[in-house]
C-alpha atoms as a PDB file:
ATOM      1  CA  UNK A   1      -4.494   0.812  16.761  1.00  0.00           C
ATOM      2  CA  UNK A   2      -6.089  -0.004  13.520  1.00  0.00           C
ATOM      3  CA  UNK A   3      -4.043  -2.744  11.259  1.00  0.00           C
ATOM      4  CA  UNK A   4      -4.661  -3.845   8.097  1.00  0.00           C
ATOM      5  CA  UNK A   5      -4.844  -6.768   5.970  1.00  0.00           C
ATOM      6  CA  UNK A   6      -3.722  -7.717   2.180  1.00  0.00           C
ATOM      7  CA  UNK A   7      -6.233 -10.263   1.536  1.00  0.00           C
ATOM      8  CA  UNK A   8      -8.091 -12.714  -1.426  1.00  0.00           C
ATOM      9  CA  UNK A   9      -9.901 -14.586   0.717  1.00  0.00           C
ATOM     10  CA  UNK A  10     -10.817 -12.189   3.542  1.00  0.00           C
ATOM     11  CA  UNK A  11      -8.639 -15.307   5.931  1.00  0.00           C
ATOM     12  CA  UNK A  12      -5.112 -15.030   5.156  1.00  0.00           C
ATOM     13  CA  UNK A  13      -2.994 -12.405   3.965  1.00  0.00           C
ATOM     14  CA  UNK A  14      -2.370 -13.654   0.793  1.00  0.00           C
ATOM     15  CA  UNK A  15      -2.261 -11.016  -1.638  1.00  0.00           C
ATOM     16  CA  UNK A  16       0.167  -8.387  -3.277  1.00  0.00           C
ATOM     17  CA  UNK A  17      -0.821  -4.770  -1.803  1.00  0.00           C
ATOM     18  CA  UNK A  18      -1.736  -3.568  -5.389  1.00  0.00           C
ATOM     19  CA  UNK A  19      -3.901  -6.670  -6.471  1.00  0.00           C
ATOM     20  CA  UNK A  20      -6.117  -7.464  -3.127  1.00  0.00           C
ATOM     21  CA  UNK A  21      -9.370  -7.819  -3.816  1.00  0.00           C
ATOM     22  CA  UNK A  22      -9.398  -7.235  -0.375  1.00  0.00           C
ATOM     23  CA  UNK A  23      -8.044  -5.418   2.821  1.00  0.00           C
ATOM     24  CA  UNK A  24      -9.434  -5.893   5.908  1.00  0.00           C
ATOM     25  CA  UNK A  25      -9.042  -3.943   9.142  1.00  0.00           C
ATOM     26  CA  UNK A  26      -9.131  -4.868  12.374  1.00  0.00           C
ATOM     27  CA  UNK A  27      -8.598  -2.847  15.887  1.00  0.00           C
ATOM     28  CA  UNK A  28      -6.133  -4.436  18.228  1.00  0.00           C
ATOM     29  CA  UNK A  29      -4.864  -3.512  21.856  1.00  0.00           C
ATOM     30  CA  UNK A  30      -3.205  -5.380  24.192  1.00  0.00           C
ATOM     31  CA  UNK A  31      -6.655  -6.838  25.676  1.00  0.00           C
ATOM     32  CA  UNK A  32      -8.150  -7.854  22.321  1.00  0.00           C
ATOM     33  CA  UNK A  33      -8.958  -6.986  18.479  1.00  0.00           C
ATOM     34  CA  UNK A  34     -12.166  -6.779  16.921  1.00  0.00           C
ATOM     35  CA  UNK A  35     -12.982  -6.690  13.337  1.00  0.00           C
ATOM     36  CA  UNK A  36     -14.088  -3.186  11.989  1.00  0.00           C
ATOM     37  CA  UNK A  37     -14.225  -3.095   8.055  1.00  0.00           C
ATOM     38  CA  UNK A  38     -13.610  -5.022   4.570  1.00  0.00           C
ATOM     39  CA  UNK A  39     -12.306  -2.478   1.644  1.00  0.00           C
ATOM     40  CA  UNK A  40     -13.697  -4.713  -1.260  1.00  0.00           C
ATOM     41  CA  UNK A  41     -11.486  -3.692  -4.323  1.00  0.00           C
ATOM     42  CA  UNK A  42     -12.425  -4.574  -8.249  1.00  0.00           C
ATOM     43  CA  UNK A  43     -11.734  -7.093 -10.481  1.00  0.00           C
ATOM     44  CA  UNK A  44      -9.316  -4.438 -12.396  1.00  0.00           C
ATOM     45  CA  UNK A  45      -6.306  -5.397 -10.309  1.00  0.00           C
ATOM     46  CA  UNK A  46      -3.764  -6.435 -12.674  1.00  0.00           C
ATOM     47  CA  UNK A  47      -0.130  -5.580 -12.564  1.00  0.00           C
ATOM     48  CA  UNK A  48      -0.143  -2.887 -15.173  1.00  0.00           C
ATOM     49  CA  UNK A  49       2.207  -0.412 -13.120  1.00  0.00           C
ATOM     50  CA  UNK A  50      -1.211   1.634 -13.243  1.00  0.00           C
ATOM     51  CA  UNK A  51      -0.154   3.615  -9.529  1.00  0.00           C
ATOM     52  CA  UNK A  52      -4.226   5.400  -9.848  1.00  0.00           C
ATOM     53  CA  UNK A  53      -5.329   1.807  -8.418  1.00  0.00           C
ATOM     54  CA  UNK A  54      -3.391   2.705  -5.071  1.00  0.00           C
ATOM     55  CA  UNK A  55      -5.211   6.032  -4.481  1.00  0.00           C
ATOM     56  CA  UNK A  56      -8.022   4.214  -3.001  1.00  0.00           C
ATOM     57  CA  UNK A  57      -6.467   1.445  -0.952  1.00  0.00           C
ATOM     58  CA  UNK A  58      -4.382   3.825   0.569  1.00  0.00           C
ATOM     59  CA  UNK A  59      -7.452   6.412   1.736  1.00  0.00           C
ATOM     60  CA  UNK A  60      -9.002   2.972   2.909  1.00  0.00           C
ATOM     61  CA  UNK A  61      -6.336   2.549   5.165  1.00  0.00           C
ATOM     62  CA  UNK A  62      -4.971   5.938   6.063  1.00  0.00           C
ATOM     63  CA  UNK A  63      -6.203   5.793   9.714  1.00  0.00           C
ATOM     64  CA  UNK A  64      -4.304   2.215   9.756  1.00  0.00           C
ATOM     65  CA  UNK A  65      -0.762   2.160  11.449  1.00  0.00           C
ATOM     66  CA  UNK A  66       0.309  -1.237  10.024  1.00  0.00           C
ATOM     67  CA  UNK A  67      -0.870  -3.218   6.778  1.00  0.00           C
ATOM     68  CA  UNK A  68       0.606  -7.036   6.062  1.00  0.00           C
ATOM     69  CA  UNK A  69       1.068  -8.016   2.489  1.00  0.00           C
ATOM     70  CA  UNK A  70       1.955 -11.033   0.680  1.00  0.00           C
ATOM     71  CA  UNK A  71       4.287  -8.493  -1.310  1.00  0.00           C
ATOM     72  CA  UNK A  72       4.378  -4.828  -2.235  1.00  0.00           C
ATOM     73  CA  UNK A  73       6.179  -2.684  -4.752  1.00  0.00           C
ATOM     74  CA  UNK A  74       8.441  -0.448  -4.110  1.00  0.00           C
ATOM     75  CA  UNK A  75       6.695   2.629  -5.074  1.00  0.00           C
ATOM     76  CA  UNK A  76       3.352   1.380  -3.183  1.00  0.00           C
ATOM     77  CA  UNK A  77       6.054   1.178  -0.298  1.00  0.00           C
ATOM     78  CA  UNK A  78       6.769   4.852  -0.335  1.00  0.00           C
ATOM     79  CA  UNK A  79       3.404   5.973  -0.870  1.00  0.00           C
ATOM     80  CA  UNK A  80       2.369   3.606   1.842  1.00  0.00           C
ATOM     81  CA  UNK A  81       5.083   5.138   4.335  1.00  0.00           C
ATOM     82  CA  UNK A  82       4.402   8.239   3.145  1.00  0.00           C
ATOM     83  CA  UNK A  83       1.051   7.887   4.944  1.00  0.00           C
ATOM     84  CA  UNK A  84       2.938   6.845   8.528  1.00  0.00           C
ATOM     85  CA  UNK A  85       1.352   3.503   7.505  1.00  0.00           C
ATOM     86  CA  UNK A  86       4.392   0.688   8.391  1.00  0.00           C
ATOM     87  CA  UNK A  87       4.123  -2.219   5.729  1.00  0.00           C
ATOM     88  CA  UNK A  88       5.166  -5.630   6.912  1.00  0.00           C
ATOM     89  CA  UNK A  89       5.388  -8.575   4.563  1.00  0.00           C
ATOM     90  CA  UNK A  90       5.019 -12.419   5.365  1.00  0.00           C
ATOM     91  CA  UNK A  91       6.979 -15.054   3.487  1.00  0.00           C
ATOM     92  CA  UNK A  92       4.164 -17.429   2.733  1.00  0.00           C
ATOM     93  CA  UNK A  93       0.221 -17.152   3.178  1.00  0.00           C
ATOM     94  CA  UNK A  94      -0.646 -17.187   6.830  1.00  0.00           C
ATOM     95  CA  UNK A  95      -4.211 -16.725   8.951  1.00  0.00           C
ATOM     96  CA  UNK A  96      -5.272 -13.244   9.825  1.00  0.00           C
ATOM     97  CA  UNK A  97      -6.428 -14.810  13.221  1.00  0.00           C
ATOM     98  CA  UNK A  98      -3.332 -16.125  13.542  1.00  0.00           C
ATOM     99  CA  UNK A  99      -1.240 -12.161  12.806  1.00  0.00           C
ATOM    100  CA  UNK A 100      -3.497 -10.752  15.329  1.00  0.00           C
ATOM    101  CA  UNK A 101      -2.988 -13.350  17.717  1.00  0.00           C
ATOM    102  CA  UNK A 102       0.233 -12.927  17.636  1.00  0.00           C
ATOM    103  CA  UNK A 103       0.742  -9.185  17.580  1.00  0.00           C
ATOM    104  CA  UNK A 104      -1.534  -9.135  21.166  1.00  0.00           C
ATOM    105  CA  UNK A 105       1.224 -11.060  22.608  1.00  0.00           C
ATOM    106  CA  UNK A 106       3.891  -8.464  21.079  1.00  0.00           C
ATOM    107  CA  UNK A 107       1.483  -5.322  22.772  1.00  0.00           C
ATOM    108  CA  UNK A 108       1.050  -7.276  26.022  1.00  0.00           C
ATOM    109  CA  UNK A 109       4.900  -7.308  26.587  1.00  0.00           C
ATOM    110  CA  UNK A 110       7.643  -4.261  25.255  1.00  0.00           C
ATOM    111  CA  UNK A 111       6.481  -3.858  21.733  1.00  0.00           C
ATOM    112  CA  UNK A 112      10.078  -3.372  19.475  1.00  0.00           C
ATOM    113  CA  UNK A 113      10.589   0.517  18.562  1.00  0.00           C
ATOM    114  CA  UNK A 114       9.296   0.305  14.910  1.00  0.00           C
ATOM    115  CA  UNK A 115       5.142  -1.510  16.801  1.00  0.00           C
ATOM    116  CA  UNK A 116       5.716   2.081  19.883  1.00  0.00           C
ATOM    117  CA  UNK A 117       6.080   4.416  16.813  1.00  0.00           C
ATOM    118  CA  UNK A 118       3.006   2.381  14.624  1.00  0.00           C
ATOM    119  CA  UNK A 119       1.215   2.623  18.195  1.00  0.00           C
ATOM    120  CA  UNK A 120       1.775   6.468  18.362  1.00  0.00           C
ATOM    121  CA  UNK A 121      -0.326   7.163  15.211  1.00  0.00           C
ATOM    122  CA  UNK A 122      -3.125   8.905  15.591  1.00  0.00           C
ATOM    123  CA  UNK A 123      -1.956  10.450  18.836  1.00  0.00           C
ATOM    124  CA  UNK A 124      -2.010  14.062  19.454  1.00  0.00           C
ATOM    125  CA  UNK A 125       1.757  15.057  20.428  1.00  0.00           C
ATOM    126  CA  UNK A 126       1.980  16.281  23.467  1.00  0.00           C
ATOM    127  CA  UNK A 127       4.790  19.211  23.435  1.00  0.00           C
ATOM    128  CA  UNK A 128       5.594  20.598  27.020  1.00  0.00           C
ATOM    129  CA  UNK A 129       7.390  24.027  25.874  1.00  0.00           C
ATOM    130  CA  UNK A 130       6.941  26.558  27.965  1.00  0.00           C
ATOM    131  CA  UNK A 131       4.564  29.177  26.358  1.00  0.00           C
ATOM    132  CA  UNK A 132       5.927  33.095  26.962  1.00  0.00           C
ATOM    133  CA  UNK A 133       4.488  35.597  25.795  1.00  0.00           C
ATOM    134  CA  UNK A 134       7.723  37.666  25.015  1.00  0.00           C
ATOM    135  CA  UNK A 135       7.968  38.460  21.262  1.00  0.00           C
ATOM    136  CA  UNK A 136      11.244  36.457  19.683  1.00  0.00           C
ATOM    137  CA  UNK A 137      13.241  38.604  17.447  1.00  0.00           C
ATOM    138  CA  UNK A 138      15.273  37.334  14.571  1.00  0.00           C
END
């Protein structure tokens, strides 16, 4: 699963979803993560209620499951749901070694039902219905 990162300093999340200069993503499983990318986002960041800013964070992270943010709007929450991308926010500044660290230990044991469903993107549905070839009528 790919998980995201609201970041100024590319170490902690530390920023507000629509102002990171940042977001970083990372690939985690139970057995490890590994770094993958860094969006780098422009100086133009400033709280302006300008929503066109979000476009590209969000296609940045639209194969993410999860992003953590400092702090996040509530329209950037929608849109950010909207995309079957689960926002989670930390009270203060905290490592993004020390997030992933963490969430191994959660995917090593019963992951809570909110972490199965953000684990589930991505994966093709598997539907076991019976396929007949008789013609349904209304």
């Amino acid at each position: 699963m790919k998980v995201a990162f609201a970041t100024q300093d590319q170490q902690r999340v530390d920023a507000h979803f629509g102002w990171a200069k940042h977001l970083a993503v990372y690939e985690i499983e139970a057995t490890g993560y590994k770094f993958v990318q860094d969006f780098g986002f422009g100086e133009d960041l400033a709280e302006d209620g300008n929503e066109d800013k979000l476009a590209p964070k969000l296609e940045a992270i639209g194969d993410c499951a999860i992003v953590y943010v400092a702090a996040i709007g509530g329209s950037a929450a929608a849109r950010v749901v909207a995309h079957k991308i689960h926002p989670v926010k930390v009270t203060s500044p905290e490592p993004i070694m020390d997030i992933l660290d963490k969430l191994q230990v959660v995917l090593q044991g019963t992951p809570p039902p909110w972490l199965r469903k953000a684990l589930a993107k991505g994966q093709e549905r598997n539907h076991d219905f019976d396929t007949d070839d008789e013609e349904v009528k209304p």
